[in-house]
Protein backbone atom coordinates (compact mmCIF):
# COMPACT_ATOMS: atom_id res chain seq x y z
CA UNK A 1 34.89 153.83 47.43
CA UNK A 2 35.88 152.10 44.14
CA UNK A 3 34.31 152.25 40.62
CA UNK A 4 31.90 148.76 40.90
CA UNK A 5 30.94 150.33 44.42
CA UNK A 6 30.12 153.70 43.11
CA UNK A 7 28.06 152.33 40.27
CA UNK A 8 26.06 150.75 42.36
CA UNK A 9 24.90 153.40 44.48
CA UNK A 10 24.71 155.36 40.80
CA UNK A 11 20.80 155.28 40.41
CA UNK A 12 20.10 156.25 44.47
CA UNK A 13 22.58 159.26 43.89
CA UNK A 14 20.67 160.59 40.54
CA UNK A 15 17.00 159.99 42.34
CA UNK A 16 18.47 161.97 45.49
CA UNK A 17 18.28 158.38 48.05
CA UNK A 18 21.59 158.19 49.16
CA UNK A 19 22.05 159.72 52.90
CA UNK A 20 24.18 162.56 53.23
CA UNK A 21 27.06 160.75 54.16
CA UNK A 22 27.08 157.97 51.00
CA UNK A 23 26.06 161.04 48.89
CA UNK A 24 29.48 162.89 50.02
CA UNK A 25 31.51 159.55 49.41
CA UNK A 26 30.19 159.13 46.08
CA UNK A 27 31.42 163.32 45.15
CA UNK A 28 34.54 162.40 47.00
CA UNK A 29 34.94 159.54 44.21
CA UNK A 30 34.22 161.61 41.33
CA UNK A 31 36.22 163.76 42.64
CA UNK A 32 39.31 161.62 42.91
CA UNK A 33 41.51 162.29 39.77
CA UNK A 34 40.96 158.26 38.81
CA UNK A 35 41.42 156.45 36.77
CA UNK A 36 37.59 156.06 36.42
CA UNK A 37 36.05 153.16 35.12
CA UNK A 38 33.17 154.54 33.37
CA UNK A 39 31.82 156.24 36.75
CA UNK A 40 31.22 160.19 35.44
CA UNK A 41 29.15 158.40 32.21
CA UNK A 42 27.33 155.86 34.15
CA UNK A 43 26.02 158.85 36.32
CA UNK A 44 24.87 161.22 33.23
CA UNK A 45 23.19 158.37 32.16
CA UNK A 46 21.46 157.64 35.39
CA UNK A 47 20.59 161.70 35.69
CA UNK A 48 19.24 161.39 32.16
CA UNK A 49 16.94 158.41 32.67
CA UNK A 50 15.69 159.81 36.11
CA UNK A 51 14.76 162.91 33.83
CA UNK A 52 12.60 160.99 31.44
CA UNK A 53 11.07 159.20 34.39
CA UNK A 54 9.84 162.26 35.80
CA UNK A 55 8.41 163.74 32.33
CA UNK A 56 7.08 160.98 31.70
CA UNK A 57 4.64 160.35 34.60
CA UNK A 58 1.62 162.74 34.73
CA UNK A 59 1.33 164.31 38.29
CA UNK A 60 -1.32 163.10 39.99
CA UNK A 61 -3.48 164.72 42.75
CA UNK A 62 -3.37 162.12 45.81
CA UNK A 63 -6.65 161.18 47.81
CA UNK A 64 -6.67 162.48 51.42
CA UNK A 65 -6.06 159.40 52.84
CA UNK A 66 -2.69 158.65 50.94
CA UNK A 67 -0.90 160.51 53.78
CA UNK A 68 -2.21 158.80 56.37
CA UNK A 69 -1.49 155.35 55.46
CA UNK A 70 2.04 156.60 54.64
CA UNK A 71 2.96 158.02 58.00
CA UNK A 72 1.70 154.58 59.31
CA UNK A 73 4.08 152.75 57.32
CA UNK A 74 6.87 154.84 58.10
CA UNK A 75 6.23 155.22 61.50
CA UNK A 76 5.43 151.38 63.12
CA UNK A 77 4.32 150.79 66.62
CA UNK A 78 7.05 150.87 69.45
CA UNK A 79 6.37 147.04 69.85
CA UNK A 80 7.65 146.14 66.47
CA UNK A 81 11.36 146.44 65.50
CA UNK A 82 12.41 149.14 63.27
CA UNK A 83 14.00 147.68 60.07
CA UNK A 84 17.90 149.21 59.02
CA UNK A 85 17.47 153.03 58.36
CA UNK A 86 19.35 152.06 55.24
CA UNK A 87 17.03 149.13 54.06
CA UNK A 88 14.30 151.92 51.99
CA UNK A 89 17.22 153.23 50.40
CA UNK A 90 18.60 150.42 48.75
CA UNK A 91 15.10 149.22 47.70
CA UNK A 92 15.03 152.38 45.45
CA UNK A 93 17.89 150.37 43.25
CA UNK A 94 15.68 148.03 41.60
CA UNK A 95 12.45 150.12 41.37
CA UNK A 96 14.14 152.59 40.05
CA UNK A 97 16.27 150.49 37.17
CA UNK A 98 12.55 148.58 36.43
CA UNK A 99 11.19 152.08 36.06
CA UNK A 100 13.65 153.74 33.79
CA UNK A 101 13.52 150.23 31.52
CA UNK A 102 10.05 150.60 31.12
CA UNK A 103 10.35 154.36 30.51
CA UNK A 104 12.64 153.47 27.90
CA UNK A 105 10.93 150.80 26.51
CA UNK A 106 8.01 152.74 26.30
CA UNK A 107 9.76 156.38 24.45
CA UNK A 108 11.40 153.70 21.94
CA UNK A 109 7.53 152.05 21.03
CA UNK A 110 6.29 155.19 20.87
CA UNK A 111 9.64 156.54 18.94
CA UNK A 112 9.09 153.94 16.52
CA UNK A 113 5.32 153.63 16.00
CA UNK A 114 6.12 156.97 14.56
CA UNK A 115 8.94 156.65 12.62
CA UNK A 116 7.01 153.74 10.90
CA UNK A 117 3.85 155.28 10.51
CA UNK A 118 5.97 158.53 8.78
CA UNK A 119 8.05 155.71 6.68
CA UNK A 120 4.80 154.11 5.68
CA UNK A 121 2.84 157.68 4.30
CA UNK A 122 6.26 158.98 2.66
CA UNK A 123 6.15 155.44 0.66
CA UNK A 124 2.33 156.00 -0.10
CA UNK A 125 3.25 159.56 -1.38
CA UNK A 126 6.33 158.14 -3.15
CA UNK A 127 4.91 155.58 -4.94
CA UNK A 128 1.77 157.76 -5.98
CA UNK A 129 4.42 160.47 -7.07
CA UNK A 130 6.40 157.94 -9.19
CA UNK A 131 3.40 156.47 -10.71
CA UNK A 132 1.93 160.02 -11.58
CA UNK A 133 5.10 160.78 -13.42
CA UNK A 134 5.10 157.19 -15.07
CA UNK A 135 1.79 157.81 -16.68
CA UNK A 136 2.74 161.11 -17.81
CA UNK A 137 6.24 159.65 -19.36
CA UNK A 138 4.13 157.06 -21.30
CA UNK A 139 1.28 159.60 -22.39
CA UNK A 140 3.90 162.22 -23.85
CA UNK A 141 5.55 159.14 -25.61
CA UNK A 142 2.54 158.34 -27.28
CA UNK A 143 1.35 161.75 -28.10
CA UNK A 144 5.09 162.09 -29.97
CA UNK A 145 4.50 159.04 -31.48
CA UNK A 146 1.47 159.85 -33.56
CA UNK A 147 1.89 161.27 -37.29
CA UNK A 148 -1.36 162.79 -37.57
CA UNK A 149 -3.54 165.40 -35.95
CA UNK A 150 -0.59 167.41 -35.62
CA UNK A 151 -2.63 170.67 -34.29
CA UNK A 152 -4.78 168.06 -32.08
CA UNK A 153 -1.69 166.87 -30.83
CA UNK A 154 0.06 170.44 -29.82
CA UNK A 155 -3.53 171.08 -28.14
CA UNK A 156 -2.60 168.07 -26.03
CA UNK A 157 1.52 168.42 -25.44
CA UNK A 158 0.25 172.21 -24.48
CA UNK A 159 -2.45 170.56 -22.35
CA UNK A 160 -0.24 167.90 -20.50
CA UNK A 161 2.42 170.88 -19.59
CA UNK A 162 0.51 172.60 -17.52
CA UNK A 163 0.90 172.21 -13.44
CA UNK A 164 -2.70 171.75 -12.45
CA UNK A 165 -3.05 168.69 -15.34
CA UNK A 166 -3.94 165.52 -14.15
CA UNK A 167 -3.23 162.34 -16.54
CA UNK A 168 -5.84 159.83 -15.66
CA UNK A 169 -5.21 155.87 -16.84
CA UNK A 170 -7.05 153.86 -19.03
CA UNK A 171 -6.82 150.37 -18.77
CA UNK A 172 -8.63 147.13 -19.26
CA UNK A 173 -11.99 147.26 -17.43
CA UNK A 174 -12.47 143.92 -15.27
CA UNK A 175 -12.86 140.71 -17.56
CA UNK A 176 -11.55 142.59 -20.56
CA UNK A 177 -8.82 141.13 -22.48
CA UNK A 178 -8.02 144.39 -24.78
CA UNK A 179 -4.49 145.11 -25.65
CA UNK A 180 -5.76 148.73 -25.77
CA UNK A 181 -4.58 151.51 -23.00
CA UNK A 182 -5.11 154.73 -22.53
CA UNK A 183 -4.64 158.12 -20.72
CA UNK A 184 -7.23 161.29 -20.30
CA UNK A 185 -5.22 164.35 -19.98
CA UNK A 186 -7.51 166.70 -17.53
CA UNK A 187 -7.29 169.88 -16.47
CA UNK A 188 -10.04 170.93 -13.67
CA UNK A 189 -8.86 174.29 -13.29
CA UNK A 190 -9.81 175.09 -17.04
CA UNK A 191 -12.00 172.88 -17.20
CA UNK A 192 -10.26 170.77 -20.29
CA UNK A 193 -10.02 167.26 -21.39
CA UNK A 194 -7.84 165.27 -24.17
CA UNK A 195 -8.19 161.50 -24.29
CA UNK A 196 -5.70 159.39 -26.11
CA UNK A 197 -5.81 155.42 -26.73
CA UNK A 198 -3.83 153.07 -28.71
CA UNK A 199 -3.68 150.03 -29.54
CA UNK A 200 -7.06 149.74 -30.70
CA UNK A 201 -7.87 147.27 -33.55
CA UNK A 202 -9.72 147.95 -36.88
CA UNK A 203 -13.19 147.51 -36.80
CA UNK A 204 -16.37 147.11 -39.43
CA UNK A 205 -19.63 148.33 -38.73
CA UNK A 206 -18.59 149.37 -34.95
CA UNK A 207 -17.18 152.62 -33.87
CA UNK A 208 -15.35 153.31 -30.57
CA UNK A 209 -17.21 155.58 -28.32
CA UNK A 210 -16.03 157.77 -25.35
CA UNK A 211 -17.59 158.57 -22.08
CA UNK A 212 -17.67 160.62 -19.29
CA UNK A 213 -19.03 158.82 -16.10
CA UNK A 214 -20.65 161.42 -13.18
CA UNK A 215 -23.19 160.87 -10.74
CA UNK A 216 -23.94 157.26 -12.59
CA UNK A 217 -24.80 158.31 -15.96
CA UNK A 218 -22.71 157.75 -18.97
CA UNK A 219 -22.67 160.91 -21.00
CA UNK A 220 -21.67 160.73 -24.47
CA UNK A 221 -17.98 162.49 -25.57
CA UNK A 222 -17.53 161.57 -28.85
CA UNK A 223 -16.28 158.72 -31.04
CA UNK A 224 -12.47 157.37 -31.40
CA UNK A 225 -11.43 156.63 -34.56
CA UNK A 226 -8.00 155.17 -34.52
CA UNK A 227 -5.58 156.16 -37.32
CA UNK A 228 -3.66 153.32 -39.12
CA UNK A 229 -0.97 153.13 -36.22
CA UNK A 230 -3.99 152.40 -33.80
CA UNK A 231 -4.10 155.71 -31.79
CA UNK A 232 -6.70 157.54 -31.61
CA UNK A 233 -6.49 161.63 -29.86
CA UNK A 234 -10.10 163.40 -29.23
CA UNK A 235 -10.48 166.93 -27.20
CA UNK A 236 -13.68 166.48 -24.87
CA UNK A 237 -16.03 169.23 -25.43
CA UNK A 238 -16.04 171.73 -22.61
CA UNK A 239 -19.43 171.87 -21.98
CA UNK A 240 -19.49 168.80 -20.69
CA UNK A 241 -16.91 169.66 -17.77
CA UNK A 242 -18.32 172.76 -17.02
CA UNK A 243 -21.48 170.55 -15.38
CA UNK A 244 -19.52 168.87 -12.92
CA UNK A 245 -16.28 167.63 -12.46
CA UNK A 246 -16.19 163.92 -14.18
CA UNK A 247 -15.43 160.42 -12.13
CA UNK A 248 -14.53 158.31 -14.86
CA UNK A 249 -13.67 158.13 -18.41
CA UNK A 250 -15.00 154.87 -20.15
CA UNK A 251 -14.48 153.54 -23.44
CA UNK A 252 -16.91 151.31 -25.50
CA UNK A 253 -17.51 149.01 -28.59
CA UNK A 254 -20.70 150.63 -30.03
CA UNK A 255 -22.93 150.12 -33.13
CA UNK A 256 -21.40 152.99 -36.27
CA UNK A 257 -21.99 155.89 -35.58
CA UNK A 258 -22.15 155.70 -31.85
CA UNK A 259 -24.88 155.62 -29.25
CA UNK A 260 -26.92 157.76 -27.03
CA UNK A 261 -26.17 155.68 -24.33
CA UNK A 262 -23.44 152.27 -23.76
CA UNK A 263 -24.65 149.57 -24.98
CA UNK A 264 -21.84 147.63 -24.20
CA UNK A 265 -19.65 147.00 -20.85
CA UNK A 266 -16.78 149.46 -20.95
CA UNK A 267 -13.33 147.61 -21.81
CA UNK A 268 -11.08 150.81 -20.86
CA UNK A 269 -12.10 152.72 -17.59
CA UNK A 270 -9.95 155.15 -15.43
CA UNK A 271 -10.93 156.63 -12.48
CA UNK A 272 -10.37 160.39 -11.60
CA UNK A 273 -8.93 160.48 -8.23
């Protein structure tokens, strides 16, 4: 037996359907000192795919009759001629080659269906992450900015340095055109709140007016009054926290002096997530 010959007969001999005889000419082969061409690795292969076909298949509990119709195949009348013993055997070759390709086929799918869906949620997480630390970046920027407030603004720095702090975005509310952003720097384990804007343009007879958003209602947390650099830093009373754990802070336009309840559509808005 040469190399093409014994790769030929390489997928019977890992499924166990060569007869004894083949089977002892193919160990003679390996046997033989070579040179091989490939024969020892084309046969770990083959012993390796037969492997995965076997996992791979649930076992199944046959129906009584299986048996039956088997032994009828395999053993035909006398009348009708018997085909070569060796003619089963070599149609093993190509079920067994479609059968380890679609084995295959299917552990790579499923291989990379995962490998996606893992790619895809480390992304998500990645992105979130990076955009977290963005928003932090910019609110410690502006809170090191500002010239005023100085205890106010330790309150916050000490505030946005702790672990369990969450820095929420403020931005332009849908249909807004405001140059103004923001950031709430919240705290749910203590129950705290800072909110800082900028950006936020002198204004006569009006007063900027903050809110915390929960369960629908707008509840009233105090009035922004930028400085001349257009910043503006307020701590949220605690009181209002301790009721319930906020899903927005809003910002509005009201009338001086502020209002029991908006009386204008929000132009900043952040959600808590």
């Amino acid at each position: 037996m040469n190399c093409s010959a014994f790769k030929e007969n390489v997928w019977a001999y890992a499924l166990d359907a060569l007869d004894p005889a083949e089977r002892a000419e193919c160990d003679r082969h390996l046997a033989d000192g070579g040179p091989h061409e490939g024969c020892p690795a084309a046969l770990n292969r083959a012993i390796e795919a037969a492997g995965l076909l076997g996992s791979s298949v649930a076992p199944i509990q046959p129906s009584p009759g299986v048996w039956g119709k088997i032994e009828a195949r395999l053993d035909p009348p006398p009348s009708r001629a018997r085909e070569p013993a060796r003619q089963p055997r070599r149609s093993w070759f190509p079920w067994a080659v479609a059968m380890a390709a679609a084995t295959a086929c299917a552990i790579a799918i499923v291989i990379g269906m995962s490998y996606r869906s893992e790619l895809r949620a480390k992304n998500a997480q990645l992105a979130q992450a990076s955009a977290a630390a963005a928003e932090r970046a910019q609110c410690l920027q502006e809170l090191e900015a500002m010239r005023r407030n100085v205890d106010v603004q330790k309150q916050a720095l000490a505030l946005l340095e702790l672990p369990s702090t969450k820095v929420v975005p403020l931005g332009p509310s849908a249909g807004s055109q405001t140059a103004s952003r923001g950031s709430a720097i919240f705290n749910p384990e203590q129950q705290r709140a800072m909110v800082l804007v900028s950006a936020l343009a002198p204004t006569v007879g009006k007063d900027y007016e903050l809110w915390i958003i929960r369960g629908g209602d707008a509840i009233n947390a105090g009035l922004l009054r930028p400085g001349p650099d257009g910043r503006s830093l307020v701590a949220v009373d605690p009181k209002l926290l301790q009721a319930g754990r906020p899903e927005k802070f809003a910002v509005t336009l009201e009338p001086a002096g502020g209002s029991e309840k908006p009386t204008t559509t929000p132009f900043l808005i952040g959600d808590v997530t």
